[in-house]
PDB file of N, CA and C in Angstrom:
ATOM      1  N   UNK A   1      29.296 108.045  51.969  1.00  0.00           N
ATOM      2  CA  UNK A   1      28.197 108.172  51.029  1.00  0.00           C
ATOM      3  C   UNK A   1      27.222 107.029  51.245  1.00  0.00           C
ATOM      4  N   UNK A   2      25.934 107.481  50.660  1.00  0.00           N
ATOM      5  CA  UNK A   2      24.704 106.250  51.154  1.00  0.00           C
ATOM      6  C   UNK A   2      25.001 105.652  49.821  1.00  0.00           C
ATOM      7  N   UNK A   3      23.616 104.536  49.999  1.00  0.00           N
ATOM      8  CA  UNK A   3      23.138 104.223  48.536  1.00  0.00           C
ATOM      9  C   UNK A   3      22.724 104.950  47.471  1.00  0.00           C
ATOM     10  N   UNK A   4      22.093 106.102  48.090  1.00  0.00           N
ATOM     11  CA  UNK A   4      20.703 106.931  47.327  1.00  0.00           C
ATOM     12  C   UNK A   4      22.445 108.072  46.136  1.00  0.00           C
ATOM     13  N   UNK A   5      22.892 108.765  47.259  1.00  0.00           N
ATOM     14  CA  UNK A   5      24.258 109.545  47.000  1.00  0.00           C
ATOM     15  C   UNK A   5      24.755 109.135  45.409  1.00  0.00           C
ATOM     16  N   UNK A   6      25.342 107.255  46.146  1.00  0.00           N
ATOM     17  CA  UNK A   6      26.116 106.647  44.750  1.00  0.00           C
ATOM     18  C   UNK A   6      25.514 106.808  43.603  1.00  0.00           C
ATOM     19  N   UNK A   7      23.959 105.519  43.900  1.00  0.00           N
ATOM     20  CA  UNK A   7      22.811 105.877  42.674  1.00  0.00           C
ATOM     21  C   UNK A   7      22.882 107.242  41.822  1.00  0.00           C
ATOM     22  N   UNK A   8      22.709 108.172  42.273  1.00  0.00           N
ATOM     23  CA  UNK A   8      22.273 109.613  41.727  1.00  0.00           C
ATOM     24  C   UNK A   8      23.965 109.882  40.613  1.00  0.00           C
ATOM     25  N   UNK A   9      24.784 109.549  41.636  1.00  0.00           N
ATOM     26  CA  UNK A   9      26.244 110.003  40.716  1.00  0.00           C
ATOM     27  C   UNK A   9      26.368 109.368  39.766  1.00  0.00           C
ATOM     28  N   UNK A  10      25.956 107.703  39.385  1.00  0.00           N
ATOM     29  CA  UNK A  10      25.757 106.687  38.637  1.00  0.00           C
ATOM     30  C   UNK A  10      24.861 107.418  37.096  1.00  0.00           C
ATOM     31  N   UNK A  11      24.001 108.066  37.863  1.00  0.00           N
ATOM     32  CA  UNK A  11      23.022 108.363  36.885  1.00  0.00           C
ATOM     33  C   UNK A  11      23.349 109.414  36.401  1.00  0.00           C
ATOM     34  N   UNK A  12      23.729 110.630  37.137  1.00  0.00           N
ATOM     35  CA  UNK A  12      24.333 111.527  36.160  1.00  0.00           C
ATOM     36  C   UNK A  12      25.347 111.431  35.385  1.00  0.00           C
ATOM     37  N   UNK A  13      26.231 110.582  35.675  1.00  0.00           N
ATOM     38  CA  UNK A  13      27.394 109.761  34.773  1.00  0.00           C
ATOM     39  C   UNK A  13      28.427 110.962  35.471  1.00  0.00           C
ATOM     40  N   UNK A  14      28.523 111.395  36.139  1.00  0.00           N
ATOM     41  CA  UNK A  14      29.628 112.361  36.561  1.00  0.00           C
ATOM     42  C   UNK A  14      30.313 111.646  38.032  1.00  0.00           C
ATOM     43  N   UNK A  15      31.058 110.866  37.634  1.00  0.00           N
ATOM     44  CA  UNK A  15      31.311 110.227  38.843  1.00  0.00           C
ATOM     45  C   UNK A  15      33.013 109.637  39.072  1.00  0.00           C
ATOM     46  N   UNK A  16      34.293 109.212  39.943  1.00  0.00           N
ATOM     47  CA  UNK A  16      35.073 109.040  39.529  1.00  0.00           C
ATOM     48  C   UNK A  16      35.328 107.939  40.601  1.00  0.00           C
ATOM     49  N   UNK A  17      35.643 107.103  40.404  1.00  0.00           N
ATOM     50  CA  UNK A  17      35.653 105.687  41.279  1.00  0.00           C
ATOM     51  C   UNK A  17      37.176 105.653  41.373  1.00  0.00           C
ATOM     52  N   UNK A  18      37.826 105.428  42.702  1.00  0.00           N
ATOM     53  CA  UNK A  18      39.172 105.237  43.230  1.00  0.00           C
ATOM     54  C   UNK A  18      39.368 103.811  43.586  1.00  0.00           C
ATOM     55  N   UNK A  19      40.770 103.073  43.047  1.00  0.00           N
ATOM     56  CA  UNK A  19      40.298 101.926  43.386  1.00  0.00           C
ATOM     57  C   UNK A  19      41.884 102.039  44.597  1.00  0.00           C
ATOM     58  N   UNK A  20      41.522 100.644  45.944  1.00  0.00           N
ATOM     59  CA  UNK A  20      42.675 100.766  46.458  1.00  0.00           C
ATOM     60  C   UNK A  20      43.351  99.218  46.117  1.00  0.00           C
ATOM     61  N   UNK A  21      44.383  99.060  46.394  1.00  0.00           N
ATOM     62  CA  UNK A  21      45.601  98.075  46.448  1.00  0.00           C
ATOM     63  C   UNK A  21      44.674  96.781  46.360  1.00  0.00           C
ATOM     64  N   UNK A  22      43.711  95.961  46.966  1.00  0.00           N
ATOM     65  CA  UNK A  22      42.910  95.183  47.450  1.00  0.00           C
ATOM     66  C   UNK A  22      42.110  94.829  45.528  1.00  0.00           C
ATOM     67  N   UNK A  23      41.371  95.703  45.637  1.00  0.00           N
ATOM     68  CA  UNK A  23      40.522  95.496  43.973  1.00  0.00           C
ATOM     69  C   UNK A  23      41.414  95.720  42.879  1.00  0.00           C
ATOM     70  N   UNK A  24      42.276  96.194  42.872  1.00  0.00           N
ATOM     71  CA  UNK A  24      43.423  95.731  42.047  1.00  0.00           C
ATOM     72  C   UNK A  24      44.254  94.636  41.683  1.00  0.00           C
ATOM     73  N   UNK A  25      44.286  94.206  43.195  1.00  0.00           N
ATOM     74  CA  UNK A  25      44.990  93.459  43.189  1.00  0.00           C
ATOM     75  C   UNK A  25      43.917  91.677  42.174  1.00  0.00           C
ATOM     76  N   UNK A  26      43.094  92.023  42.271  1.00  0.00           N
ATOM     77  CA  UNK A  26      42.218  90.605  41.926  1.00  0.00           C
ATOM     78  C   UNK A  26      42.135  90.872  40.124  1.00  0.00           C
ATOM     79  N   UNK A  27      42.874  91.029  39.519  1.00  0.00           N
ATOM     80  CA  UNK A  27      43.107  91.811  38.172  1.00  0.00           C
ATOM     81  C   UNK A  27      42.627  91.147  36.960  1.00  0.00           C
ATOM     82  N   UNK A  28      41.467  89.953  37.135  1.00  0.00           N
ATOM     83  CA  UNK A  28      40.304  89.987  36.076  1.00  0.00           C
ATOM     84  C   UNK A  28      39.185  90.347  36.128  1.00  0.00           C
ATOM     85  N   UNK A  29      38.587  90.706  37.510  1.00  0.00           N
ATOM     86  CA  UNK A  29      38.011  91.538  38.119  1.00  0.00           C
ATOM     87  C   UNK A  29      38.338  93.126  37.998  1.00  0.00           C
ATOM     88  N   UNK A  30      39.102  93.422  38.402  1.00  0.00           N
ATOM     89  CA  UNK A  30      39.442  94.866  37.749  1.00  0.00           C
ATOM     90  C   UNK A  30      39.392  94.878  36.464  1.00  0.00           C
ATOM     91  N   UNK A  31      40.054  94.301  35.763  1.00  0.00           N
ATOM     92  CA  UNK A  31      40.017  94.671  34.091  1.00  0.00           C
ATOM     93  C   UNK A  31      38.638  94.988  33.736  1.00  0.00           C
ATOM     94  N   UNK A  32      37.780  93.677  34.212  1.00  0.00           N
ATOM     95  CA  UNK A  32      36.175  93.381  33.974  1.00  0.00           C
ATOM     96  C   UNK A  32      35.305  94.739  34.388  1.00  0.00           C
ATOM     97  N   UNK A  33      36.021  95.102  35.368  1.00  0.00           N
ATOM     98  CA  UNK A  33      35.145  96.190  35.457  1.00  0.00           C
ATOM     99  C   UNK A  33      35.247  97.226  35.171  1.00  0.00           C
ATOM    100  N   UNK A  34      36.877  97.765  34.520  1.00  0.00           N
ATOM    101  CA  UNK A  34      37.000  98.598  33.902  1.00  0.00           C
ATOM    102  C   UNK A  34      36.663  98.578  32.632  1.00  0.00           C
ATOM    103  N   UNK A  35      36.436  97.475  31.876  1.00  0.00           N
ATOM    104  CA  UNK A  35      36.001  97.690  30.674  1.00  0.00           C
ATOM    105  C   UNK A  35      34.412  97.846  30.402  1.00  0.00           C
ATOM    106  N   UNK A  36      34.005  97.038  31.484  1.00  0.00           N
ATOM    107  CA  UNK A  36      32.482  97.691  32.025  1.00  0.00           C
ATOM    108  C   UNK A  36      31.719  98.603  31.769  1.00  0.00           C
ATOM    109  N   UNK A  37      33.080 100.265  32.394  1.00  0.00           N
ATOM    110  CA  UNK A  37      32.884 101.226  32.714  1.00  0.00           C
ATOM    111  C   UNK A  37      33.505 101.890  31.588  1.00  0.00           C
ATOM    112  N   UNK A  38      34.052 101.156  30.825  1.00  0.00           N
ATOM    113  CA  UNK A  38      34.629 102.118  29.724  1.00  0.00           C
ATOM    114  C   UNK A  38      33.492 101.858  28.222  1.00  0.00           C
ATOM    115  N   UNK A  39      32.475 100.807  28.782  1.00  0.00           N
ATOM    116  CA  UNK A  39      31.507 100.898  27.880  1.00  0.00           C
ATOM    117  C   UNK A  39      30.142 101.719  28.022  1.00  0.00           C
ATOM    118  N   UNK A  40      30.099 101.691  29.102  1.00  0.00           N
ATOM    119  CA  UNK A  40      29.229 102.774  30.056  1.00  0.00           C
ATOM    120  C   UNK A  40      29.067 104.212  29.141  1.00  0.00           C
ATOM    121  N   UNK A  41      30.530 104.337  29.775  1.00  0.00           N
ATOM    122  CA  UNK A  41      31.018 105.701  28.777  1.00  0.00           C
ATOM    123  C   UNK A  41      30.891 106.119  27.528  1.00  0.00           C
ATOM    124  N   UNK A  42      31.263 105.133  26.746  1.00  0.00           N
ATOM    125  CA  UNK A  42      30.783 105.107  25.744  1.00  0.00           C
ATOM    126  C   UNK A  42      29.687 104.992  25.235  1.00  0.00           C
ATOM    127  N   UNK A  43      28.716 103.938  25.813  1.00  0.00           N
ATOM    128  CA  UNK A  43      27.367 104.187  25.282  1.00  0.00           C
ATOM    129  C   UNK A  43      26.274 105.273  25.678  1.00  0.00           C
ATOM    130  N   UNK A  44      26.440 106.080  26.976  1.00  0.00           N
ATOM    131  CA  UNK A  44      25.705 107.124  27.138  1.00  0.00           C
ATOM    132  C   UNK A  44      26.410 108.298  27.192  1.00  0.00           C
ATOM    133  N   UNK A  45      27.670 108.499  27.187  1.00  0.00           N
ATOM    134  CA  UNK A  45      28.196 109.735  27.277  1.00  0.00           C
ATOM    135  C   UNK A  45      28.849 109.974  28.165  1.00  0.00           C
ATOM    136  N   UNK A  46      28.714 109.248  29.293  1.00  0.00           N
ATOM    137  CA  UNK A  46      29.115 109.207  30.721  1.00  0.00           C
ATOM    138  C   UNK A  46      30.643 110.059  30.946  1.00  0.00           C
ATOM    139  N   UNK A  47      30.703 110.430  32.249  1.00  0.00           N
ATOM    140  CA  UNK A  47      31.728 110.869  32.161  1.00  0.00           C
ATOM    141  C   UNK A  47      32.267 110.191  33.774  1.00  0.00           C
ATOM    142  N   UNK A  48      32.276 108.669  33.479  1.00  0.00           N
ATOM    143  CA  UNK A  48      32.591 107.514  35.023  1.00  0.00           C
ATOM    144  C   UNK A  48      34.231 107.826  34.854  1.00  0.00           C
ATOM    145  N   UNK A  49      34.770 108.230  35.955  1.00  0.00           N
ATOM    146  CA  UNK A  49      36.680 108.231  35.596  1.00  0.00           C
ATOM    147  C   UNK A  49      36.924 106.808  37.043  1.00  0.00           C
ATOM    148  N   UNK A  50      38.143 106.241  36.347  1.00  0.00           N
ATOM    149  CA  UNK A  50      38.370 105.509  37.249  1.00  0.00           C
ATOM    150  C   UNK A  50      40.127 105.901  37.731  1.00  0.00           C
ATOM    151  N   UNK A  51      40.538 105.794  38.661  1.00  0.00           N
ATOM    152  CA  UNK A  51      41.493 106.545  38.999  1.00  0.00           C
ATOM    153  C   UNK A  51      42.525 105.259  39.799  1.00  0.00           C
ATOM    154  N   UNK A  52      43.516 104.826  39.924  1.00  0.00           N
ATOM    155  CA  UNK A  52      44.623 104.060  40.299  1.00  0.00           C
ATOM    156  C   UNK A  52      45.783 105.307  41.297  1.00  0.00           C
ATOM    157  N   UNK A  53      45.815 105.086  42.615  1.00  0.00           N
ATOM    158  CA  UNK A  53      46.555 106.552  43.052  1.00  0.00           C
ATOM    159  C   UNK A  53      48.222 105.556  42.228  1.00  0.00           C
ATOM    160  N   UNK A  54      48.690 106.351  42.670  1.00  0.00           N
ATOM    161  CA  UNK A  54      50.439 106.270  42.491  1.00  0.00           C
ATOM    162  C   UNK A  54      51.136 105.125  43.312  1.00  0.00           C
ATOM    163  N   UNK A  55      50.431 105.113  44.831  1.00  0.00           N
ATOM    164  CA  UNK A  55      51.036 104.217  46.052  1.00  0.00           C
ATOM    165  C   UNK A  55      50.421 103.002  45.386  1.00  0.00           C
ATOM    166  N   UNK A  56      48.599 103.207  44.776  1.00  0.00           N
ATOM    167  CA  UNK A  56      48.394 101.522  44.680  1.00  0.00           C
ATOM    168  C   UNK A  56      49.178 100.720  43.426  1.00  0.00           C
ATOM    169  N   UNK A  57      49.306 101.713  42.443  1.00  0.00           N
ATOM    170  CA  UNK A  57      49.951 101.335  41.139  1.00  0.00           C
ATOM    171  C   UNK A  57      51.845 100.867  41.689  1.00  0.00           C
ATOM    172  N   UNK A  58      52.309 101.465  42.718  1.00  0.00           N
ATOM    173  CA  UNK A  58      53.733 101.383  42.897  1.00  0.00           C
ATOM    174  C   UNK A  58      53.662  99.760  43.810  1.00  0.00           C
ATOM    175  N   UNK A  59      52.697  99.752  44.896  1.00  0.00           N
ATOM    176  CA  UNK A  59      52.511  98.518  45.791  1.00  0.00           C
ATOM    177  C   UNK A  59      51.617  97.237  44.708  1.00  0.00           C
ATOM    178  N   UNK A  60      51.322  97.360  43.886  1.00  0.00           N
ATOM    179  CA  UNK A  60      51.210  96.298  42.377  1.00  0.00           C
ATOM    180  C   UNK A  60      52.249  96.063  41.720  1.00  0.00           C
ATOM    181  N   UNK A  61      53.044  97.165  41.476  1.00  0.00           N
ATOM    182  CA  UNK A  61      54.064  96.483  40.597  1.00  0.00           C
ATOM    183  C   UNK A  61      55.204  96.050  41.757  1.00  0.00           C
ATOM    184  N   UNK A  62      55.493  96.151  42.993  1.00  0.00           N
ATOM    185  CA  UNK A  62      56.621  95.771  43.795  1.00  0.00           C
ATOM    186  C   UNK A  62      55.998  94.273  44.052  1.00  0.00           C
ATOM    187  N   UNK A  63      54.865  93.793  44.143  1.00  0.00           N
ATOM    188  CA  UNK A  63      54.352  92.747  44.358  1.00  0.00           C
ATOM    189  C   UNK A  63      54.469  91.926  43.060  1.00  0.00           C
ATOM    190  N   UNK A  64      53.927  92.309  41.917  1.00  0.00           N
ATOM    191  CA  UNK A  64      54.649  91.885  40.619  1.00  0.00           C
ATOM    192  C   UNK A  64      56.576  91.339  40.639  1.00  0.00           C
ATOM    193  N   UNK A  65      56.954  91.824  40.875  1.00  0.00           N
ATOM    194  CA  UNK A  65      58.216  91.793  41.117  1.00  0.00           C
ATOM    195  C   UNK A  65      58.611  90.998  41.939  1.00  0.00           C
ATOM    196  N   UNK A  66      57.825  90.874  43.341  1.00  0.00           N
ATOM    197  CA  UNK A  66      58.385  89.979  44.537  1.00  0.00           C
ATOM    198  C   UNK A  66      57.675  88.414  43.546  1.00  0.00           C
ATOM    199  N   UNK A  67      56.961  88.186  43.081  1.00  0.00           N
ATOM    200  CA  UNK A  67      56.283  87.282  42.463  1.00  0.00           C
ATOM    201  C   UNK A  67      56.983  86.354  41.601  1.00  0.00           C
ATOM    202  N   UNK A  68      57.288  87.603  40.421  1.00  0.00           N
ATOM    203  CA  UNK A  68      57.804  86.726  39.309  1.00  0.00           C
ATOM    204  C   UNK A  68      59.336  86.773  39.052  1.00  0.00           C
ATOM    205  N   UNK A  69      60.034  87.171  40.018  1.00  0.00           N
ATOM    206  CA  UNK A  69      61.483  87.547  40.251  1.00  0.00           C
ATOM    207  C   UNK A  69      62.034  88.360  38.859  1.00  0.00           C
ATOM    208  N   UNK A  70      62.944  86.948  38.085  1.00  0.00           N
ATOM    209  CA  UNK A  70      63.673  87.423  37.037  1.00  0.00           C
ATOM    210  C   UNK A  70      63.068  87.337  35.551  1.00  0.00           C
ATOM    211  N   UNK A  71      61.132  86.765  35.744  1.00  0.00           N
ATOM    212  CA  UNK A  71      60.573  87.158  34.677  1.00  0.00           C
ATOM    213  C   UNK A  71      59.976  88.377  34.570  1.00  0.00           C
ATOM    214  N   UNK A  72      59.554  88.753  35.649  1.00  0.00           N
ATOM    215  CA  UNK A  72      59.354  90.354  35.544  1.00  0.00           C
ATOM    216  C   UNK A  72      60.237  91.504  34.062  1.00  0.00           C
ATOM    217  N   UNK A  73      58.687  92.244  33.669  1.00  0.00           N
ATOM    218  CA  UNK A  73      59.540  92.657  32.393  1.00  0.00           C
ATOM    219  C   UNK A  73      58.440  93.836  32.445  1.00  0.00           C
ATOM    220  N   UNK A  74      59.299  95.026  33.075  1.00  0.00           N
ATOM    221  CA  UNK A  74      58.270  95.994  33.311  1.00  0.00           C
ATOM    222  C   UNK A  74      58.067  97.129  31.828  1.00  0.00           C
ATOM    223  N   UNK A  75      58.734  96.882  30.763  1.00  0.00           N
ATOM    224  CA  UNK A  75      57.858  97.064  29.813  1.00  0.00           C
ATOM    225  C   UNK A  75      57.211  96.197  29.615  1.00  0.00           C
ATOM    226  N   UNK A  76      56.885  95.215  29.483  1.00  0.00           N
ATOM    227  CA  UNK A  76      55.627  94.605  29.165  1.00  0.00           C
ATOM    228  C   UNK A  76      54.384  94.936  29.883  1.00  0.00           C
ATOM    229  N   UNK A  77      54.442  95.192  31.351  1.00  0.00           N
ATOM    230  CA  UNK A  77      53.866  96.235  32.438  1.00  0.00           C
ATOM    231  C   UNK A  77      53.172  97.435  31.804  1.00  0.00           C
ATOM    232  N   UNK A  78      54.198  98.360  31.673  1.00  0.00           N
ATOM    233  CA  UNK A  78      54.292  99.807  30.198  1.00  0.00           C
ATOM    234  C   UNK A  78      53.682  99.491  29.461  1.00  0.00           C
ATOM    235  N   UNK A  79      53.334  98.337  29.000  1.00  0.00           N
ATOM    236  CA  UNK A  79      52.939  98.540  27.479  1.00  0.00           C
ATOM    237  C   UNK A  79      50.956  98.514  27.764  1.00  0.00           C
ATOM    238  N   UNK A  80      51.126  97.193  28.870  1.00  0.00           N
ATOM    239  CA  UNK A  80      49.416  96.553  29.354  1.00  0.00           C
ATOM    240  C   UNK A  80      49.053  98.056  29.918  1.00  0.00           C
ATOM    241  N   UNK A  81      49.511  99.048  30.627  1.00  0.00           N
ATOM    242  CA  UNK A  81      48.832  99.934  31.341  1.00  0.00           C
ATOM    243  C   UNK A  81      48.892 101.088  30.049  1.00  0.00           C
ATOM    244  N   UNK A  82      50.005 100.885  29.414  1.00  0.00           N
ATOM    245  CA  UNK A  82      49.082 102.505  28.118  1.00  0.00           C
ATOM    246  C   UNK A  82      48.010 101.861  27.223  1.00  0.00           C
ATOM    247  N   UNK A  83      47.818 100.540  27.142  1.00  0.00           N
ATOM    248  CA  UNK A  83      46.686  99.831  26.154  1.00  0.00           C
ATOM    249  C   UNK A  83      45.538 100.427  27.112  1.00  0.00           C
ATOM    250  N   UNK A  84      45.348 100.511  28.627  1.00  0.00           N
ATOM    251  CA  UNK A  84      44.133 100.431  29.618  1.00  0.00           C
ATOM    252  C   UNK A  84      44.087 101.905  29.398  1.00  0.00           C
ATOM    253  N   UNK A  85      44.742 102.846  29.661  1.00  0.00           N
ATOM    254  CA  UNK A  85      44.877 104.212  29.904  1.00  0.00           C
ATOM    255  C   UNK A  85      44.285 105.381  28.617  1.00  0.00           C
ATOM    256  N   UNK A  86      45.042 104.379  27.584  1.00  0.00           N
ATOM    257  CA  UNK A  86      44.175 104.663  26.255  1.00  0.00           C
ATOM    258  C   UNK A  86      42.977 104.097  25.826  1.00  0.00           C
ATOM    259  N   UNK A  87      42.122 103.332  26.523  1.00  0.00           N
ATOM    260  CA  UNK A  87      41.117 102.242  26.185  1.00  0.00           C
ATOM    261  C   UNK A  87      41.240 101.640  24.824  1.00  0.00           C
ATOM    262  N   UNK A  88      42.067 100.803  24.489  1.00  0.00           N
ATOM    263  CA  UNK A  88      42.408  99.914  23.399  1.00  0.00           C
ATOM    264  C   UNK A  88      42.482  98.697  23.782  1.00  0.00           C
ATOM    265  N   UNK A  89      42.285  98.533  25.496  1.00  0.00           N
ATOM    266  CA  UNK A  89      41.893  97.118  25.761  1.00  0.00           C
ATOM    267  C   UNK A  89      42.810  95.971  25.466  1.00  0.00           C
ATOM    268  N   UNK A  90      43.593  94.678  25.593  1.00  0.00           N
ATOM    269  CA  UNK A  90      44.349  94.116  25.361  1.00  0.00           C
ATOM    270  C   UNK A  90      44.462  93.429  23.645  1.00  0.00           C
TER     271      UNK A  90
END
């Protein structure tokens, strides 16, 4: 896709942004911009979806894990991703 492409999808608000392993991984940056986009939405109607596949969400939390060993507490995980999923924000 060009510039002109993105622009236009931006503007019609019909648009669904995929993120991979990489922009996830920098996760005040992601948050930031998901809440961004979840105000977007809200203030014009938009219909911006942002989408996490399965592999990047599974290669985040195995990295979570290699990280924080035996503090790892993947409900607490559960709990931060249904607050995002539901937009209730932390």
């Amino acid at each position: 896709m060009n510039k002109k492409e993105v622009e236009q999808l931006l503007h019609d608000g019909n648009l669904t942004i995929a993120f991979d392993t990489n922009a996830v991984h920098d996760n005040s940056r992601f948050l930031s911009l998901c809440d961004n986009i979840n105000r977007l939405n809200d203030a014009c109607q938009c219909q911006i979806r942002l989408v996490v596949s399965a592999i990047v969400h599974t290669e985040t939390l195995f990295d979570l894990k290699q990280k924080y060993h035996e503090h790892y507490d993947i409900d607490d995980i559960n709990r931060i991703t249904t607050r995002i999923v539901y937009n209730k924000g932390f």
